[in-house]
Protein backbone atom coordinates (compact mmCIF):
# COMPACT_ATOMS: atom_id res chain seq x y z
CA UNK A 1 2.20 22.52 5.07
CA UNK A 2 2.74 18.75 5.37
CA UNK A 3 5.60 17.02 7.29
CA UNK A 4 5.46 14.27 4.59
CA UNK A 5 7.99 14.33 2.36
CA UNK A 6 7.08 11.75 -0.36
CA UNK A 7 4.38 8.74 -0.93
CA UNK A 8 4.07 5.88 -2.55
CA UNK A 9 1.62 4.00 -3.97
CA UNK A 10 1.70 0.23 -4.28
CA UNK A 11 -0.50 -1.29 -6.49
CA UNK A 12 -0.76 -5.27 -6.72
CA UNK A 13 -2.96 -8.12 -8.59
CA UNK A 14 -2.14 -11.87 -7.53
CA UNK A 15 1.48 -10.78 -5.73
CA UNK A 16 0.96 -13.24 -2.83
CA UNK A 17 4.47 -14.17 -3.90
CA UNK A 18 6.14 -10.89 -3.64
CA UNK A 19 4.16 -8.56 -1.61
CA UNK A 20 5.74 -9.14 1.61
CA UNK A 21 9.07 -8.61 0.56
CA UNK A 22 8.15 -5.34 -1.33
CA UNK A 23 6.05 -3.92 1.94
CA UNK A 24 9.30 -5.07 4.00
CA UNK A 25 11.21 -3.41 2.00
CA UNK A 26 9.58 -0.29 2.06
CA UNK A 27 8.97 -0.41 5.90
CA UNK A 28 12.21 -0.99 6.90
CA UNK A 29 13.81 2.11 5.49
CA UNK A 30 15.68 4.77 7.79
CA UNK A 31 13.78 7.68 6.14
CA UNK A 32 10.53 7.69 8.55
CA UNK A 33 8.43 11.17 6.92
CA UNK A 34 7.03 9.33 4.19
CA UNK A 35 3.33 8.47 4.02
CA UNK A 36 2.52 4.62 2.18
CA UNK A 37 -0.24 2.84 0.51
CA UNK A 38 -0.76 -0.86 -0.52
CA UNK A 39 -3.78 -1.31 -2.85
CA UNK A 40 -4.81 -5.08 -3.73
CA UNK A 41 -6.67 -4.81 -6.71
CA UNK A 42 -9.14 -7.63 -6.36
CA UNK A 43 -6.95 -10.70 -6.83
CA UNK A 44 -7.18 -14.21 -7.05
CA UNK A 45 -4.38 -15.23 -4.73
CA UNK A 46 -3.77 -14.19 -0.92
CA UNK A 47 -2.13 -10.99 -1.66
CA UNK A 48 -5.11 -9.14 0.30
CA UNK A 49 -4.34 -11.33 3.00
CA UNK A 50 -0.92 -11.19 2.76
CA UNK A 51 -0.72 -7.56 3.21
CA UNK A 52 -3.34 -7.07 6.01
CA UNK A 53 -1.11 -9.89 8.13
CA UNK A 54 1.86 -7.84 6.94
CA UNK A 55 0.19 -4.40 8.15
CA UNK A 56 -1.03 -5.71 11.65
CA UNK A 57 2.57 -7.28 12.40
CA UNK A 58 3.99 -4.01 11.74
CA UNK A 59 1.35 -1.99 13.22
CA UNK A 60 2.64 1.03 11.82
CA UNK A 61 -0.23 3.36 10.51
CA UNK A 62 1.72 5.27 8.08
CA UNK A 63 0.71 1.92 5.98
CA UNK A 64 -2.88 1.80 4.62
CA UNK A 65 -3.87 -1.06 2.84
CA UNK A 66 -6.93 -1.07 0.19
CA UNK A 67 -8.69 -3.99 -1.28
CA UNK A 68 -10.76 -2.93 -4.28
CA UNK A 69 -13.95 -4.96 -4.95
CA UNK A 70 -13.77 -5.17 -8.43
CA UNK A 71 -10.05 -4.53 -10.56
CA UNK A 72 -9.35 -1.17 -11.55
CA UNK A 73 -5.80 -1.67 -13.21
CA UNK A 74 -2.54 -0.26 -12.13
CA UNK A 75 -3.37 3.35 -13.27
CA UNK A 76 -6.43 3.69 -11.85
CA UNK A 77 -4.91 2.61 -8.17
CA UNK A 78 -2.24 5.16 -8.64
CA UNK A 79 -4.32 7.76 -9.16
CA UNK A 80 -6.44 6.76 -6.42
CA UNK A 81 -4.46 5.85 -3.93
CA UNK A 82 -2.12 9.39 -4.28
CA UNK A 83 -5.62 11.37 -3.65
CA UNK A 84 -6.53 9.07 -0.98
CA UNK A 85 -3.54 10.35 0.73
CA UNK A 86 -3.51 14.09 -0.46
CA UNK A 87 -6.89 14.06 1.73
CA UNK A 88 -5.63 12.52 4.71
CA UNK A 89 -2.83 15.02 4.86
């Protein structure tokens, strides 16, 4: 049985904006037995770059971070990034 006790799933398009406050956001909460997943579905902007910057500050490897090559939509990087982490697990 897994120690995690609940995931989430962040998918993004052209969030360069907002990104880093969401994956703050997320980071910084008490609650530590949660597994997390940032998914940049192949945008325009500097989200992708946002987040990896974000993810090697934090250096915390409970945070994955995806970059799709082509865009997939919001659905399709749910369902993908929950099995990605139902495999790791």
């Amino acid at each position: 049985m897994s120690s995690i006790s609940f995931k989430i799933v962040v998918p993004t398009y052209n969030a360069e904006r907002w990104i880093g406050k969401c994956l703050f956001s997320i980071m910084s909460q008490t609650h530590k037995n949660f597994q997390r997943v940032a998914i940049d579905d192949c945008s325009t902007d500097a989200t992708g770059l946002v987040m990896d910057d974000f993810s090697k500050k934090f250096g915390d490897e409970r945070l994955t971070v995806i970059h799709n090559d082509s865009n997939k939509k919001t659905l399709k990087n749910l369902i993908d990034g929950y099995r990605m982490m139902n495999s790791r697990s």
